[in-house]
C-alpha atoms as a PDB file:
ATOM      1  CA  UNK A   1      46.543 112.079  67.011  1.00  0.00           C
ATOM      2  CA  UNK A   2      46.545 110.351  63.421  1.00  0.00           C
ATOM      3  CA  UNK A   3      50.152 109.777  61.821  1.00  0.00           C
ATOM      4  CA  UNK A   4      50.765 108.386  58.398  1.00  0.00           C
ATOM      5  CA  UNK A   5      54.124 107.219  57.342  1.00  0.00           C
ATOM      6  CA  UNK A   6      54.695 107.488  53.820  1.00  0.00           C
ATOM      7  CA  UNK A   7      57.349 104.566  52.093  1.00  0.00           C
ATOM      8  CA  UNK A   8      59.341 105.515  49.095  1.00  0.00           C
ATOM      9  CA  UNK A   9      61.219 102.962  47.014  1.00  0.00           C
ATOM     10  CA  UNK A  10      64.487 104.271  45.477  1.00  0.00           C
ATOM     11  CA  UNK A  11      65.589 102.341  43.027  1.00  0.00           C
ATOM     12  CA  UNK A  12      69.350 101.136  43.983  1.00  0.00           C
ATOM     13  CA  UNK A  13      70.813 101.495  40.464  1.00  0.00           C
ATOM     14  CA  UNK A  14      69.787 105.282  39.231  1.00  0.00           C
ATOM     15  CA  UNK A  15      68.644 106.967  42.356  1.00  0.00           C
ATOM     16  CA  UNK A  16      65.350 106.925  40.291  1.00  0.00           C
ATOM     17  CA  UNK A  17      61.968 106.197  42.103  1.00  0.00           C
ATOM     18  CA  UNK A  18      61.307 102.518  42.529  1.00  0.00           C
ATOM     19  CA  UNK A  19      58.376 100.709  41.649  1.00  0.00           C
ATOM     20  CA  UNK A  20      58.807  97.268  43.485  1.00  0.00           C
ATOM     21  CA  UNK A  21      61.319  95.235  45.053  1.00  0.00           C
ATOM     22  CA  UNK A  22      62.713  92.103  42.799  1.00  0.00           C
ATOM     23  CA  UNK A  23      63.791  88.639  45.012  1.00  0.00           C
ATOM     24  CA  UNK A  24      66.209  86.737  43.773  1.00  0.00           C
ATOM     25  CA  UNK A  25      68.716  84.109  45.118  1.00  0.00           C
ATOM     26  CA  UNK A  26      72.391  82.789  43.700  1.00  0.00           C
ATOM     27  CA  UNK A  27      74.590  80.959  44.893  1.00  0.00           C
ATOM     28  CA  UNK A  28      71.927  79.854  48.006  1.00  0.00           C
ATOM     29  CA  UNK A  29      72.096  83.487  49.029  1.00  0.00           C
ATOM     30  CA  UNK A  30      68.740  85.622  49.052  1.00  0.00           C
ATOM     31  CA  UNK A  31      69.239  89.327  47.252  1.00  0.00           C
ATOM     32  CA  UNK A  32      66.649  91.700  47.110  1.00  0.00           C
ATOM     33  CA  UNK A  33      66.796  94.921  44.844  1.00  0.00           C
ATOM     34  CA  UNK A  34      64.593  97.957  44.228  1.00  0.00           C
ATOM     35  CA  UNK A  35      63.884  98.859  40.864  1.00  0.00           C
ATOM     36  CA  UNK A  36      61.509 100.953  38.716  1.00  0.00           C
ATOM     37  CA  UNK A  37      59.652  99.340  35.883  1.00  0.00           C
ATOM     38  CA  UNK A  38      62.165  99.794  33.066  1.00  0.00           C
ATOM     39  CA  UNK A  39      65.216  98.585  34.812  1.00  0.00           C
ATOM     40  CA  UNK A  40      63.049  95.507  36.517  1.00  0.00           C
ATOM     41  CA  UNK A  41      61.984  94.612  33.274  1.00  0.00           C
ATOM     42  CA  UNK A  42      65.716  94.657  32.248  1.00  0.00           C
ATOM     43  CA  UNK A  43      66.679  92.615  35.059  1.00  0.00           C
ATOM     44  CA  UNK A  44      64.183  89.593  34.582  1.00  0.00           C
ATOM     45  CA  UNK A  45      65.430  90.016  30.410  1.00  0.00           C
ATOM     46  CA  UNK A  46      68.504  89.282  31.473  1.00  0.00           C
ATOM     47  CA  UNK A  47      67.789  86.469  33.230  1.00  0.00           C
ATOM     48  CA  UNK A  48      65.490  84.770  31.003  1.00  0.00           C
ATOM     49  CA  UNK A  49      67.404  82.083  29.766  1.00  0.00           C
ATOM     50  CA  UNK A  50      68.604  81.278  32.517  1.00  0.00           C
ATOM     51  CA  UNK A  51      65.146  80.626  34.430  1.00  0.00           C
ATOM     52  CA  UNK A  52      63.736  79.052  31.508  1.00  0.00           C
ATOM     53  CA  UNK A  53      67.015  76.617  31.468  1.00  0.00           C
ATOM     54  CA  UNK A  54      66.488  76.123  35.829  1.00  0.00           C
ATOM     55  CA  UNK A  55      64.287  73.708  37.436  1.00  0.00           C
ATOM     56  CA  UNK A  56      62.652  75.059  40.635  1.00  0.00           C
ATOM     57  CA  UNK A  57      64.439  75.012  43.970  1.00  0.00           C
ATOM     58  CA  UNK A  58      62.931  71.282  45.334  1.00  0.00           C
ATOM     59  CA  UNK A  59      61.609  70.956  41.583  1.00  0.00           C
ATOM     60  CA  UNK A  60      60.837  67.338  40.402  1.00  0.00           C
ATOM     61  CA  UNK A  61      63.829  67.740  37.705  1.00  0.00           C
ATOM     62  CA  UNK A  62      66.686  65.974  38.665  1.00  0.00           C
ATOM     63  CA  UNK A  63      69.574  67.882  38.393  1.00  0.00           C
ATOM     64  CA  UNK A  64      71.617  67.951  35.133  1.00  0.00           C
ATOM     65  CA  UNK A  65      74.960  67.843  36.502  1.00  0.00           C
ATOM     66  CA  UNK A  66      75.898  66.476  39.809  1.00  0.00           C
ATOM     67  CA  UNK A  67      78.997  67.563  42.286  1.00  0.00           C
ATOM     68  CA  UNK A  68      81.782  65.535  41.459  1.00  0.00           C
ATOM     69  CA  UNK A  69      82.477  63.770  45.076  1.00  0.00           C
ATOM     70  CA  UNK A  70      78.709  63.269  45.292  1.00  0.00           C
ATOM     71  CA  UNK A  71      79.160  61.304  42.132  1.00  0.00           C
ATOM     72  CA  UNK A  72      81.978  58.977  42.593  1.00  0.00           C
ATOM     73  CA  UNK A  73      80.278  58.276  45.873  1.00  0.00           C
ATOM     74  CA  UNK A  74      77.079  57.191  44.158  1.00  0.00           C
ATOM     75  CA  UNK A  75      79.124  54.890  41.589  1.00  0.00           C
ATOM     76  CA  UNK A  76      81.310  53.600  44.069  1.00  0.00           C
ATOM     77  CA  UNK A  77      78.353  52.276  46.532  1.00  0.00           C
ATOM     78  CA  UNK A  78      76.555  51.051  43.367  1.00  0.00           C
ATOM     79  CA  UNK A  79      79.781  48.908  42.248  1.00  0.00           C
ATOM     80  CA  UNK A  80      79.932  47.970  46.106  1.00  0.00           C
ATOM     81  CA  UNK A  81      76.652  46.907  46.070  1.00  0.00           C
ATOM     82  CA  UNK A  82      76.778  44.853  42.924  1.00  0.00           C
ATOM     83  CA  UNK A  83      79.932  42.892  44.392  1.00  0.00           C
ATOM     84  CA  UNK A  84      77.743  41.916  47.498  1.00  0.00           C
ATOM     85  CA  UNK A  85      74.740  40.775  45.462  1.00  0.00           C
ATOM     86  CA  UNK A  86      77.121  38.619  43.657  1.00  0.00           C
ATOM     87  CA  UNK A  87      78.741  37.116  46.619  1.00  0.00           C
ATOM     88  CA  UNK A  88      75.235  36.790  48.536  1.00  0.00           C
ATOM     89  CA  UNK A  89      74.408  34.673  45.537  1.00  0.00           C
ATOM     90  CA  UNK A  90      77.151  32.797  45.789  1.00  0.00           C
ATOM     91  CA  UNK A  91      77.368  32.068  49.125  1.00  0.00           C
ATOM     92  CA  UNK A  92      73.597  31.017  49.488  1.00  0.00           C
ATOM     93  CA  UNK A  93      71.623  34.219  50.122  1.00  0.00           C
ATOM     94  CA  UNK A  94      69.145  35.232  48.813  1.00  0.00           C
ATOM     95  CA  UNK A  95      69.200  39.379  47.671  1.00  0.00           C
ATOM     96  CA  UNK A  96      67.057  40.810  44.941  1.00  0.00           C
ATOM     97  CA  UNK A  97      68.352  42.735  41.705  1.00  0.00           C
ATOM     98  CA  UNK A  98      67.915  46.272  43.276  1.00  0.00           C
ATOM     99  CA  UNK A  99      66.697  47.285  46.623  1.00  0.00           C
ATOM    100  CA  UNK A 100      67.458  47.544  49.837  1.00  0.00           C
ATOM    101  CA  UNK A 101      70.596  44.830  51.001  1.00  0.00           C
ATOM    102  CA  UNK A 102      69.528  43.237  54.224  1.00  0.00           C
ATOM    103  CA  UNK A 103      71.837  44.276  57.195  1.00  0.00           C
ATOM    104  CA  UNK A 104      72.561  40.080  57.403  1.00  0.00           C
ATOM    105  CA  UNK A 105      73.810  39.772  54.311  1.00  0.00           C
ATOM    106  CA  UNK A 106      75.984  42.874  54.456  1.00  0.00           C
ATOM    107  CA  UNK A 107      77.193  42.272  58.124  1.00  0.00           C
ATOM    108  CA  UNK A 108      78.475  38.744  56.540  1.00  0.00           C
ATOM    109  CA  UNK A 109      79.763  40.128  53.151  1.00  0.00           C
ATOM    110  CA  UNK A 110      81.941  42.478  55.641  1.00  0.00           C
ATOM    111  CA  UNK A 111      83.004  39.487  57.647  1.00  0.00           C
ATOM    112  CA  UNK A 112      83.503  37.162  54.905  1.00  0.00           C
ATOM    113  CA  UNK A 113      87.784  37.306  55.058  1.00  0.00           C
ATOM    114  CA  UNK A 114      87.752  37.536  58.885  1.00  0.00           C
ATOM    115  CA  UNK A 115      86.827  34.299  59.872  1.00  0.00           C
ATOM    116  CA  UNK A 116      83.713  34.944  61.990  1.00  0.00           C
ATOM    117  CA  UNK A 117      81.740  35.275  58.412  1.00  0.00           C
ATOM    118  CA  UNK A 118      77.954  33.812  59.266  1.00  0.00           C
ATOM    119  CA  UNK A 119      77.632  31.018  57.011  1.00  0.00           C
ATOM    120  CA  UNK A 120      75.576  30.644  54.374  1.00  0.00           C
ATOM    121  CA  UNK A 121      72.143  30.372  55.461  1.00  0.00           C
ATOM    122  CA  UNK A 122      70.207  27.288  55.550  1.00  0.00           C
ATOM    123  CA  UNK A 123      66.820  26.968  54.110  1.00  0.00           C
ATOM    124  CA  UNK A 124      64.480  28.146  56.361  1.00  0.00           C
ATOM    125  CA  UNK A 125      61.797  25.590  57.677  1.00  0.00           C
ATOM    126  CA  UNK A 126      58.365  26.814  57.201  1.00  0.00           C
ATOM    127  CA  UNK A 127      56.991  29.035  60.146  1.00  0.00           C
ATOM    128  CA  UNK A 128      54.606  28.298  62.654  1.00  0.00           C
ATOM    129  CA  UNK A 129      52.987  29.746  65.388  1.00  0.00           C
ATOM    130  CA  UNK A 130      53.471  27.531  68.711  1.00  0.00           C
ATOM    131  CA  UNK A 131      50.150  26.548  69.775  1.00  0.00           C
ATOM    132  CA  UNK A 132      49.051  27.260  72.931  1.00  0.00           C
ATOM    133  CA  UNK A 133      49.497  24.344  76.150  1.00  0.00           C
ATOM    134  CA  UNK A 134      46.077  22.057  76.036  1.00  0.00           C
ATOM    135  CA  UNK A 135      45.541  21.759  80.189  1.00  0.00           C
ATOM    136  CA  UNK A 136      43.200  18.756  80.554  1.00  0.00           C
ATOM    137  CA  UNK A 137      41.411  18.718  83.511  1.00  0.00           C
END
C-alpha cells in the first residue's frame, strides 16, 4: 500500500499559507517562523540594518563593544602585567615587551614581599651537554 503525506506551511502571523520557514537567533536563542513570501520579505527588511551592522557568529570582527566585567578584567591583568615586567627588570630578569610572562618570574613577583622571593637570577653559564664516560681498556 503507497501513502503520501502531504506538509502544509501556515504562516504563524495571518493564518495565510506559508512559503518557507525563516531561522533566526537573538539573544543566543534559535527562533524559527513560517512565513509566506510577502511577510518573509518584510521580516528580513526589517532586519536589514541590523545584519548589515553584525559580524557573523565566530566572525573575524572583533566585537565593537565588550561586557563591562570582561573589560576591567582585561585592563586590570594588562596593568598587572606591566607592573611585573617592570619589577622583572628591575630585579634582574629578563621578560620581553609583550608575551607570555614566564611562570618563574611571576611565581617570584608574587613572592617578592614574603620573604621566600627567588632572587634575582644569575647569568646563566653557557650549556653543555655532559659527554659521555671514556672507559679505556
Amino acid at each position: 500500500m503507497a501513502r503520501i503525506e502531504t506538509l502544509q506551511l501556515i504562516d504563524d502571523l495571518d493564518g495565510a499559507s506559508a512559503d518557507e520557514t525563516v531561522a533566526f537567533a537573538v539573544d543566543g536563542e534559535q527562533f524559527e517562523i513560517d512565513l509566506n513570501a510577502t511577510n518573509a520579505a518584510t521580516f528580513r527588511d526589517k532586519l536589514a540594518p541590523f545584519v548589515s551592522a553584525a559580524r557573523t557568529a565566530g566572525g573575524g570582527r572583533r566585537a565593537r563593544r565588550r561586557d563591562a566585567t570582561a573589560a576591567t578584567a582585561s585592563t586590570e591583568a594588562r596593568r598587572h602585567n606591566q607592573a611585573v615586567r617592570v619589577w622583572a627588570r628591575e630585579n634582574g630578569y629578563s621578560v620581553s615587551e609583550r608575551g607570555r610572562i614566564s611562570a618563574e618570574v611571576v611565581e617570584a613577583y608574587r613572592d617578592r614581599d614574603s620573604g621566600t622571593s627567588l632572587s634575582a637570577p644569575k647569568k646563566a653559564a653557557p650549556t653543555t651537554r655532559p659527554q659521555p664516560a671514556q672507559f679505556s681498556g
